[in-house]
N, C-alpha and C. Protein backbone atom coordinates (compact mmCIF):
# COMPACT_ATOMS: atom_id res chain seq x y z
N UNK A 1 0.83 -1.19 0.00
CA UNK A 1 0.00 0.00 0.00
C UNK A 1 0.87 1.25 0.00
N UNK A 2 1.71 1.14 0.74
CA UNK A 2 2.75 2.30 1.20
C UNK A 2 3.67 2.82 -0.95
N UNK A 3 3.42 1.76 -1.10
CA UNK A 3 4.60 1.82 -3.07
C UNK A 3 3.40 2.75 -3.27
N UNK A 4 1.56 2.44 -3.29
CA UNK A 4 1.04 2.73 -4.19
C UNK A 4 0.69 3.99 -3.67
N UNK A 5 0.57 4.78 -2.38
CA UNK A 5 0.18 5.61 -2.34
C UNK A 5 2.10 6.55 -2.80
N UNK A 6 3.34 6.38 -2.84
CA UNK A 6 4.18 6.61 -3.54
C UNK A 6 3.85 7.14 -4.78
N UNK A 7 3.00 6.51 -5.52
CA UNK A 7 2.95 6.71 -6.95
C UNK A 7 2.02 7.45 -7.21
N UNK A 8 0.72 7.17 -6.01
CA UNK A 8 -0.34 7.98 -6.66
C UNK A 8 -0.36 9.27 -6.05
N UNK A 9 1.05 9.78 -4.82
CA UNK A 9 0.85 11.19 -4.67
C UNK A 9 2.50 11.52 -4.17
N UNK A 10 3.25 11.48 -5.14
CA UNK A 10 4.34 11.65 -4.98
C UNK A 10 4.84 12.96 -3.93
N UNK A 11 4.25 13.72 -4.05
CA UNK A 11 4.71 14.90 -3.27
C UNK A 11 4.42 14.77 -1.84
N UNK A 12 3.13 13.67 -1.24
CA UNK A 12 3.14 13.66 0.37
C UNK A 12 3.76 12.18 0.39
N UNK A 13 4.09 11.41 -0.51
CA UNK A 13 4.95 10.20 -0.05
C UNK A 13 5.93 9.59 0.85
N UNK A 14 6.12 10.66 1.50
CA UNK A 14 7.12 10.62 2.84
C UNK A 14 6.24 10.44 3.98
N UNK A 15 7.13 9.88 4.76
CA UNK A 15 6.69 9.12 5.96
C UNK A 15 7.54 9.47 7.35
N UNK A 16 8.45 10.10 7.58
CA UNK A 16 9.41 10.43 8.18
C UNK A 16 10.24 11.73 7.76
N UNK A 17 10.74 12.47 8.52
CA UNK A 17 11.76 13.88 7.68
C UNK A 17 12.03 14.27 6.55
N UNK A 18 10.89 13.80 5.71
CA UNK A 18 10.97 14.11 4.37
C UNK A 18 11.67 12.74 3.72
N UNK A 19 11.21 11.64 4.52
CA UNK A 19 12.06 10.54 3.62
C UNK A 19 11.25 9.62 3.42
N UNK A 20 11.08 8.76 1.98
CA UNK A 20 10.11 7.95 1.60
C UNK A 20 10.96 6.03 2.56
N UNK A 21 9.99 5.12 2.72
CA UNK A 21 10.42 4.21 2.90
C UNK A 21 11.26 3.38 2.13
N UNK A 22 11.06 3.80 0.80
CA UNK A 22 11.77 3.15 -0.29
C UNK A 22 13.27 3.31 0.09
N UNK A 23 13.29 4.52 0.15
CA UNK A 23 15.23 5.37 0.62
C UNK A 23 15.48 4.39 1.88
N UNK A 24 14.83 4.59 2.64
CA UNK A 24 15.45 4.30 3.94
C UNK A 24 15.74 2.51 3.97
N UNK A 25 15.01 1.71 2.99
CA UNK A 25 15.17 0.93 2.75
C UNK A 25 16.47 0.25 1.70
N UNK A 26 17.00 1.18 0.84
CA UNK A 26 17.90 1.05 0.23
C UNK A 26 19.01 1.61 0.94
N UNK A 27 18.92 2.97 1.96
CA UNK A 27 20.08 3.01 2.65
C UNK A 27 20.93 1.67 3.49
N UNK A 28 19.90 1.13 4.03
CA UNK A 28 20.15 0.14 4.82
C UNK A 28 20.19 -1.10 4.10
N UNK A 29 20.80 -1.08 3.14
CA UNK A 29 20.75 -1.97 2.16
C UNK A 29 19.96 -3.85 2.31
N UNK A 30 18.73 -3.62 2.42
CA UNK A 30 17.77 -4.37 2.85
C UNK A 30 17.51 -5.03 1.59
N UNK A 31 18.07 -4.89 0.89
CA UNK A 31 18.02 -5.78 -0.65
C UNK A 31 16.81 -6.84 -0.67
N UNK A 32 17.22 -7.90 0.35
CA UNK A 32 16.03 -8.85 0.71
C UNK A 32 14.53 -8.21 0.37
N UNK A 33 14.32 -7.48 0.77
CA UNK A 33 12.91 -6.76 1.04
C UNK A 33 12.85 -6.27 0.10
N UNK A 34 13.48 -5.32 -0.57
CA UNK A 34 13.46 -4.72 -1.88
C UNK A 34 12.91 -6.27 -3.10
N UNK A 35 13.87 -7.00 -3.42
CA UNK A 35 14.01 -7.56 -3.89
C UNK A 35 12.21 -8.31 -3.93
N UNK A 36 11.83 -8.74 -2.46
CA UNK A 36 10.77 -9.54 -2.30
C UNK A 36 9.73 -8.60 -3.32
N UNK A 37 9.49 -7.55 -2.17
CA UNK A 37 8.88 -6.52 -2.94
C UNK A 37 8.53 -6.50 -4.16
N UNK A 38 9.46 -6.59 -5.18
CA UNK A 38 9.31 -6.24 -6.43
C UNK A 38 8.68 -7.49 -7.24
N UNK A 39 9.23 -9.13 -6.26
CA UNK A 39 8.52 -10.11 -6.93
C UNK A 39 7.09 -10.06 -6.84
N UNK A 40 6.37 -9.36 -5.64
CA UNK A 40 5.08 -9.42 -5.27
C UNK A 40 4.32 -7.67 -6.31
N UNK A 41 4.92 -6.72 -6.46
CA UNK A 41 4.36 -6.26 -7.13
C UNK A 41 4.23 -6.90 -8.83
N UNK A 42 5.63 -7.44 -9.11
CA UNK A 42 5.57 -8.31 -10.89
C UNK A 42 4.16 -9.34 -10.77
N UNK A 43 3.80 -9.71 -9.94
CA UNK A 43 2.80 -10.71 -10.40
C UNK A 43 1.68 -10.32 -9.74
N UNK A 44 1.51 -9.16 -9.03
CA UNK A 44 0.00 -8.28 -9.17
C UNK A 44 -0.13 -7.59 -10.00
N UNK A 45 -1.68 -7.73 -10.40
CA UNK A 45 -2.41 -6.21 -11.44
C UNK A 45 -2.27 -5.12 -10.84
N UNK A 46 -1.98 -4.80 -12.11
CA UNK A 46 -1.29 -3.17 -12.03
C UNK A 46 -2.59 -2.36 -12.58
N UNK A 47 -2.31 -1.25 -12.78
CA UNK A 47 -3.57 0.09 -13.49
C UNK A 47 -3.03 1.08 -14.08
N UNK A 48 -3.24 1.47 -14.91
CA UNK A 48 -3.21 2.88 -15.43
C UNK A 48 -3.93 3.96 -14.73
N UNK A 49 -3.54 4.61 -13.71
CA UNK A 49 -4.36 5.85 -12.94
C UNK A 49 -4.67 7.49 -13.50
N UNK A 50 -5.64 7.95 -13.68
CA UNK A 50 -5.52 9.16 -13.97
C UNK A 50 -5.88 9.80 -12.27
N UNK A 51 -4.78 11.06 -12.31
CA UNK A 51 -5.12 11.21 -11.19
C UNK A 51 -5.19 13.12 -11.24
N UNK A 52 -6.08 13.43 -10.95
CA UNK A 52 -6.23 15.23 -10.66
C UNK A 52 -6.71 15.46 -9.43
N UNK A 53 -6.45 16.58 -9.33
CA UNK A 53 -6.09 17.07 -7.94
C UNK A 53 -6.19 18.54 -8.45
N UNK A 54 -7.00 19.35 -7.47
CA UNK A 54 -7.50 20.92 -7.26
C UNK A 54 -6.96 21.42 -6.19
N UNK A 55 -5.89 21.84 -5.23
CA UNK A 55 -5.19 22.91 -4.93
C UNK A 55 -5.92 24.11 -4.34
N UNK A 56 -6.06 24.62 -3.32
CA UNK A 56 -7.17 25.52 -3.30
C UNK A 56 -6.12 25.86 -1.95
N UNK A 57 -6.44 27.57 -2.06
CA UNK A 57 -5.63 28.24 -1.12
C UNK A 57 -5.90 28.33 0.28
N UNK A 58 -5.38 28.90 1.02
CA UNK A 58 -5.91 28.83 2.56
C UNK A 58 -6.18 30.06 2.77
N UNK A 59 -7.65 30.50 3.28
CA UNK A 59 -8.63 31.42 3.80
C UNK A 59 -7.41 32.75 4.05
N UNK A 60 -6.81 32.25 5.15
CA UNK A 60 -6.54 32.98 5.71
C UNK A 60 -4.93 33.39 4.85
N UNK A 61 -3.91 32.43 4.21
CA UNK A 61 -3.46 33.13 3.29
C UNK A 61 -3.48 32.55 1.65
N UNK A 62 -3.72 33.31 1.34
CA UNK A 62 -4.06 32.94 0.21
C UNK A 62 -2.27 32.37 -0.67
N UNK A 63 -1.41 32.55 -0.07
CA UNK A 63 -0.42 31.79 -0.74
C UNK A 63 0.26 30.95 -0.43
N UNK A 64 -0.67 30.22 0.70
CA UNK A 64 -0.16 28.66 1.17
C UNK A 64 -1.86 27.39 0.82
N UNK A 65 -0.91 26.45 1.20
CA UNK A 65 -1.78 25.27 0.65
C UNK A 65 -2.74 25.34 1.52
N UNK A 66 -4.48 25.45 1.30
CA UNK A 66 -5.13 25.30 1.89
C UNK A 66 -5.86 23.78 2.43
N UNK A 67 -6.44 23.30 1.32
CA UNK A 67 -7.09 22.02 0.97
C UNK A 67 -6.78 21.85 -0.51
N UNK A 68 -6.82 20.23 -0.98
CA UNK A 68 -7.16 19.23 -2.30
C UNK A 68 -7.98 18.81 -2.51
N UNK A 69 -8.33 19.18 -3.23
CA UNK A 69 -9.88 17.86 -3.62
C UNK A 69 -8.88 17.06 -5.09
N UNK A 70 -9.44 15.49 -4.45
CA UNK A 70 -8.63 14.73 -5.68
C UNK A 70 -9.87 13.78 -6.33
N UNK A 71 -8.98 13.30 -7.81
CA UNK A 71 -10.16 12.35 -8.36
C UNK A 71 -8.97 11.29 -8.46
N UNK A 72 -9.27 10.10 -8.75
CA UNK A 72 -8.53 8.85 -8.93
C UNK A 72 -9.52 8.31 -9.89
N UNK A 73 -9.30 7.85 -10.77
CA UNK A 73 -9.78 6.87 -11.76
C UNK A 73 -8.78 6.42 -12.76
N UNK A 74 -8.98 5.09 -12.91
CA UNK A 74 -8.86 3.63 -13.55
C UNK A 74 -9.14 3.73 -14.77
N UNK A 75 -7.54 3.94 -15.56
CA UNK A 75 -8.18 3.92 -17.15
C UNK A 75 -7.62 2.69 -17.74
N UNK A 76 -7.56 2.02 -17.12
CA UNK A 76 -6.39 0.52 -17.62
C UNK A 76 -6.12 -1.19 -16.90
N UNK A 77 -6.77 -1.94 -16.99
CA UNK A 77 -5.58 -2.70 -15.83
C UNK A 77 -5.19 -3.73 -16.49
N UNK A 78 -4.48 -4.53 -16.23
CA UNK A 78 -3.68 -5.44 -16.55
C UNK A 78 -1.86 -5.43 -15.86
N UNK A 79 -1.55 -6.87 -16.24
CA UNK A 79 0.06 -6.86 -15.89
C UNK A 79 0.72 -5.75 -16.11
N UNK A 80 1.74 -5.04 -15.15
CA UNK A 80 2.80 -4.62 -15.08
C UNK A 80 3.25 -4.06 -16.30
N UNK A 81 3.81 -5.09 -16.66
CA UNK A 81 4.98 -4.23 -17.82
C UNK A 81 4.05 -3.92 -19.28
N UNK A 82 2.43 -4.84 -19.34
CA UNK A 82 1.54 -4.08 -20.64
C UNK A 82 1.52 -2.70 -19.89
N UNK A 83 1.15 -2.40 -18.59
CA UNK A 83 0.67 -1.24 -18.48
C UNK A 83 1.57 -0.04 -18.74
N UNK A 84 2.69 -0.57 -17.98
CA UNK A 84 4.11 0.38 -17.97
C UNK A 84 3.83 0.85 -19.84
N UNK A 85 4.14 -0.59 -20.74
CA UNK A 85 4.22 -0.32 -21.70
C UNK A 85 3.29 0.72 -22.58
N UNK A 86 2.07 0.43 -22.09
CA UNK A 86 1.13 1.55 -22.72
C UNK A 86 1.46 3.14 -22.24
N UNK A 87 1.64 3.47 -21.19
CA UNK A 87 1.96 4.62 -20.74
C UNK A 87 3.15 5.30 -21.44
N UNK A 88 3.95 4.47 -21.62
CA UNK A 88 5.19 4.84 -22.02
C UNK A 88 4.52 5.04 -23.54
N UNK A 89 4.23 4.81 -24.38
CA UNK A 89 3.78 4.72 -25.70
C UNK A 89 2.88 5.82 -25.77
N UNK A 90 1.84 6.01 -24.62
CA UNK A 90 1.20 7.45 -24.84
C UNK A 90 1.81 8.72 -24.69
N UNK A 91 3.26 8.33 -23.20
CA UNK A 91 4.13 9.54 -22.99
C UNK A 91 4.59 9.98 -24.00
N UNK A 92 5.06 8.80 -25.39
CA UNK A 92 6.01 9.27 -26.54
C UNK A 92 4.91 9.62 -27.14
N UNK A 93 3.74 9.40 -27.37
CA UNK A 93 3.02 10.14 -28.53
C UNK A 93 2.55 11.43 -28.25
N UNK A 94 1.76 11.74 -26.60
CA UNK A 94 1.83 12.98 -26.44
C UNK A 94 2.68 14.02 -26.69
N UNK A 95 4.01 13.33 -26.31
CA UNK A 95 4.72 14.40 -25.93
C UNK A 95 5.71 14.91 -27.76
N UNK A 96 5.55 14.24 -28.33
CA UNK A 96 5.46 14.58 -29.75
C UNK A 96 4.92 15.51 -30.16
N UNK A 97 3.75 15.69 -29.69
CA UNK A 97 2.33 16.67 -30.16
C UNK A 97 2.12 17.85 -28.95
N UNK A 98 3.35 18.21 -28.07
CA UNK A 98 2.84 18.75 -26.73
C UNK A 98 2.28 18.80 -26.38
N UNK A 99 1.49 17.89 -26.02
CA UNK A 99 0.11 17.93 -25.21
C UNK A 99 0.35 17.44 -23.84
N UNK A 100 1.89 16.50 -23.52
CA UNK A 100 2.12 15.80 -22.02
C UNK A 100 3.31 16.33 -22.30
N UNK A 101 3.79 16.35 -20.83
CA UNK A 101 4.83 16.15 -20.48
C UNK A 101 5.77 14.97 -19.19
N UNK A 102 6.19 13.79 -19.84
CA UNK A 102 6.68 12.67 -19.65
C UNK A 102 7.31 13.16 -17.96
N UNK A 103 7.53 12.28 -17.70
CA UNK A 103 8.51 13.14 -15.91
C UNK A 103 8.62 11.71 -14.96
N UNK A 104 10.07 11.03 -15.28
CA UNK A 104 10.23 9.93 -14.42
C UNK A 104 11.14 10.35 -12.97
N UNK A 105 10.46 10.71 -11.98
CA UNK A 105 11.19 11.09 -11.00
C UNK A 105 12.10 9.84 -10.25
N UNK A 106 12.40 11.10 -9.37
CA UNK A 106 13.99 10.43 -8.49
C UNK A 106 13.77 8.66 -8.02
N UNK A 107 12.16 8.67 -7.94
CA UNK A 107 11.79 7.44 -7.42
C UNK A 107 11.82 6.50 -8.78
N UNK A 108 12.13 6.96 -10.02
CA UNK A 108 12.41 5.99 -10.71
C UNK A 108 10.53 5.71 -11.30
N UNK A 109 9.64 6.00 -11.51
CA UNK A 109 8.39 5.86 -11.93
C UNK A 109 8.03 6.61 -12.70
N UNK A 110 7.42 6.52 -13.65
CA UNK A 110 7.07 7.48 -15.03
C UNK A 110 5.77 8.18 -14.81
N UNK A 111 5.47 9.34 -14.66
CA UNK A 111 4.18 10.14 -14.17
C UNK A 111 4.13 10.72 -15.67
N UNK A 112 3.09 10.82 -15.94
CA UNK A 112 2.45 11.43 -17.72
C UNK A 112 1.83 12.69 -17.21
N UNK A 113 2.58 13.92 -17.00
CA UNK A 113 1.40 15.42 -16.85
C UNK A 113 0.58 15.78 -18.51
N UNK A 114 -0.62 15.95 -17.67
CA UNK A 114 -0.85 16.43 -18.54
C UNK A 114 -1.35 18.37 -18.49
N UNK A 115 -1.61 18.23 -17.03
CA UNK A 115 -1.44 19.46 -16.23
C UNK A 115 -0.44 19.86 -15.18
N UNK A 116 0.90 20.54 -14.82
CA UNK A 116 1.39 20.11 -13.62
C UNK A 116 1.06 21.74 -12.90
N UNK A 117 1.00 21.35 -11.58
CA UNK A 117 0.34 22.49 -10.29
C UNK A 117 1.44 23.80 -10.68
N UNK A 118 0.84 24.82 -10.63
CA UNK A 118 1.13 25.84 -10.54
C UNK A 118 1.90 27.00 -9.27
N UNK A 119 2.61 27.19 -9.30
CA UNK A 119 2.91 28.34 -8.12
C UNK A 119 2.13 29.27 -7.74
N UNK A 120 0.83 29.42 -8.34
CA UNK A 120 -0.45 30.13 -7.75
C UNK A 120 -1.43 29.15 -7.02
N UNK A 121 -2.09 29.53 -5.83
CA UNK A 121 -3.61 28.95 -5.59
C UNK A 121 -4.61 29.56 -5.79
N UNK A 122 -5.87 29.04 -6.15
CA UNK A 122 -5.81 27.37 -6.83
C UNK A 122 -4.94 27.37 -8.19
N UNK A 123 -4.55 25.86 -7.84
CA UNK A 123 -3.99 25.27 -9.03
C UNK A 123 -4.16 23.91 -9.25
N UNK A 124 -3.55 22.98 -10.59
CA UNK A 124 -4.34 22.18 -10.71
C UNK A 124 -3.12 21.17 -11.54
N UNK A 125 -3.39 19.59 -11.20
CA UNK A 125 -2.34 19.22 -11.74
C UNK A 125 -3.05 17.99 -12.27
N UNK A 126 -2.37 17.30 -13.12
CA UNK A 126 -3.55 15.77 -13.91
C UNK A 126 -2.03 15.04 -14.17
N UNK A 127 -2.29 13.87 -14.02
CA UNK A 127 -0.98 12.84 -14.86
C UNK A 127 -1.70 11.19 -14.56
N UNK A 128 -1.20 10.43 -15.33
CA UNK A 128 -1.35 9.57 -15.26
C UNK A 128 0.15 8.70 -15.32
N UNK A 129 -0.32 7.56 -14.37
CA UNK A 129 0.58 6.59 -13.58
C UNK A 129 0.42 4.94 -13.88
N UNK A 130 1.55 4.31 -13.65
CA UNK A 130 1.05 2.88 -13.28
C UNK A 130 1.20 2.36 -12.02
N UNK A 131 0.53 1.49 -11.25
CA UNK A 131 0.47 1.30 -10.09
C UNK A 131 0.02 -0.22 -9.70
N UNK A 132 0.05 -0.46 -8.95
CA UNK A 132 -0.42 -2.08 -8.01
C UNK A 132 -2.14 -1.50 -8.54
N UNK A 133 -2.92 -2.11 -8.79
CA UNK A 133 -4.26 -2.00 -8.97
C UNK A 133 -5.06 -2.47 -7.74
N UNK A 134 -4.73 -1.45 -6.50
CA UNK A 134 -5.69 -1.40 -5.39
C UNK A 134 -5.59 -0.41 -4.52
N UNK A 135 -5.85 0.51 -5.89
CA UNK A 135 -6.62 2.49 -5.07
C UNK A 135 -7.99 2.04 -5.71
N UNK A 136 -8.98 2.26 -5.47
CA UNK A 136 -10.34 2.40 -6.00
C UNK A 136 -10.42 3.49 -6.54
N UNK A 137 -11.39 3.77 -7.44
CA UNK A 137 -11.95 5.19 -8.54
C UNK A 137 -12.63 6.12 -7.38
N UNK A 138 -12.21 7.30 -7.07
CA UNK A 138 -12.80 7.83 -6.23
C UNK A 138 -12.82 9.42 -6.51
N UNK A 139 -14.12 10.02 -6.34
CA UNK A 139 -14.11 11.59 -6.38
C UNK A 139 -15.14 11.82 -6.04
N UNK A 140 -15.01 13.60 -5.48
CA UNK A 140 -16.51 13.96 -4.88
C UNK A 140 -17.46 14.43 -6.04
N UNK A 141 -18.90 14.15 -5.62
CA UNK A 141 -19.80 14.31 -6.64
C UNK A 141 -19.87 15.81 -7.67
N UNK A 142 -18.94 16.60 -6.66
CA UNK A 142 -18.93 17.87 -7.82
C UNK A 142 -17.82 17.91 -8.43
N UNK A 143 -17.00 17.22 -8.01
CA UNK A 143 -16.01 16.84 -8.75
C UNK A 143 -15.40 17.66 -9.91
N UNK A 144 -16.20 17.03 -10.92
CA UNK A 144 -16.29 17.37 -12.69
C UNK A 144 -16.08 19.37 -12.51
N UNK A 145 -17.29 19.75 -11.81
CA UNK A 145 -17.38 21.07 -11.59
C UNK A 145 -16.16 21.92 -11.09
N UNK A 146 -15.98 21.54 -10.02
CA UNK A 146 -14.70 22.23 -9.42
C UNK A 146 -14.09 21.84 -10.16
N UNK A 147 -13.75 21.06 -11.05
CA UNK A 147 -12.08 21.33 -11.78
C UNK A 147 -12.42 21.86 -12.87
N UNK A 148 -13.29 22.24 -14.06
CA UNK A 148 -13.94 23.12 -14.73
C UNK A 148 -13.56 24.13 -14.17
N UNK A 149 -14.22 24.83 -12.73
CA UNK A 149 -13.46 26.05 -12.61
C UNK A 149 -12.37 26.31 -12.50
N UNK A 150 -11.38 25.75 -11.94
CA UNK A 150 -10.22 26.13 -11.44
C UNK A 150 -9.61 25.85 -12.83
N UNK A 151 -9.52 24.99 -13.55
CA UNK A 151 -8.76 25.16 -14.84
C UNK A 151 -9.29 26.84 -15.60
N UNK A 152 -10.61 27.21 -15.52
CA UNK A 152 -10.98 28.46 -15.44
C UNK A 152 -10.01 29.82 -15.20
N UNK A 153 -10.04 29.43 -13.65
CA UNK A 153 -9.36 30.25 -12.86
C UNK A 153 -7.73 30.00 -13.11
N UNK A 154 -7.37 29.02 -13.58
CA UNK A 154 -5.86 29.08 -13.61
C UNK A 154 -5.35 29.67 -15.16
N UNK A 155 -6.33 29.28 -16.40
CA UNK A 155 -6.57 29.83 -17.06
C UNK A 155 -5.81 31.85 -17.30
N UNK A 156 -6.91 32.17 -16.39
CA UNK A 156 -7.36 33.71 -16.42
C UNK A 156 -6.01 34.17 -15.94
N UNK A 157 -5.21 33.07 -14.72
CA UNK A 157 -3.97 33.61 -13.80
C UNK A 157 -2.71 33.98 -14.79
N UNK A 158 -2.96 33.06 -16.04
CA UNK A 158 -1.43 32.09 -16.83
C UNK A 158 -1.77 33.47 -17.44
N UNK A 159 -3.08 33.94 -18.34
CA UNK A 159 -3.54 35.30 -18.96
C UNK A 159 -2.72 36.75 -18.76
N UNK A 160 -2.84 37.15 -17.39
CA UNK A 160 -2.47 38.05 -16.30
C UNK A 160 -1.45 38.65 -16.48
């Protein structure tokens, strides 16, 4: 659980002083575990995740993080390396046509933006991931709405 919430929100993925378990696990060269690890994610279903997330400032200042509202949905599942493989195949075709921008961070995982968050609030970020296939599809019922606006509103900011 701990890999998949890694993937599906890279930026609060830490668990300790700013350090993910993965690190602290390779510092201590725990290979064993690593190693297990990776046999038990190769032979679980994996997913293709789209994941957005709305950014919304705090009341009181408007240039720190207030609240997120996120969506998670399931555009894919199957084994591992089809999924990896499809992602990777959409990263190269998007990003041909600028429409994504590809971004395999330090953790070694390929994130597909297709929006990334802004240095203003609200802001708004979209990418899609591959992952262990056990986050469920989840968003609030206005969902659709609030991110309509804020792409709106981020819109009008980029304008400015």
């Amino acid at each position: 659980m701990h890999a998949k919430g890694d993937v599906l929100d890279p930026v609060i993925a830490r668990i300790t002083r700013g350090r993910r378990l993965i690190d602290m696990l390779r510092e201590h060269q725990l290979d064993n575990v690593l190693d297990a690890f990776e046999e038990i994610c190769e032979g679980h279903e994996h997913a293709i995740y789209e994941i957005r997330r709305i950014l919304r400032p705090r009341k009181t200042d408007p240039t720190k993080l207030g609240n997120a509202a996120r969506s998670v949905r399931i555009r894919g599942r199957g084994p591992r390396a089809t999924m990896r493989n499809i992602l990777a195949r959409l990263a190269a075709d998007g990003a041909a046509q600028n429409k994504v921008r590809p971004d395999i961070g330090d953790d070694g995982i390929l994130r597909v933006y297709q929006h990334e968050r802004g240095p203003v609030f609200p802001t708004v970020e979209r990418y899609f991931v591959v992952a262990p296939a056990l986050a469920l599809p989840k968003e609030h019922a206005n969902f659709d709405q609030w991110w309509t606006q804020a792409l709106a509103t981020e819109a009008m900011q980029t304008a400015a």
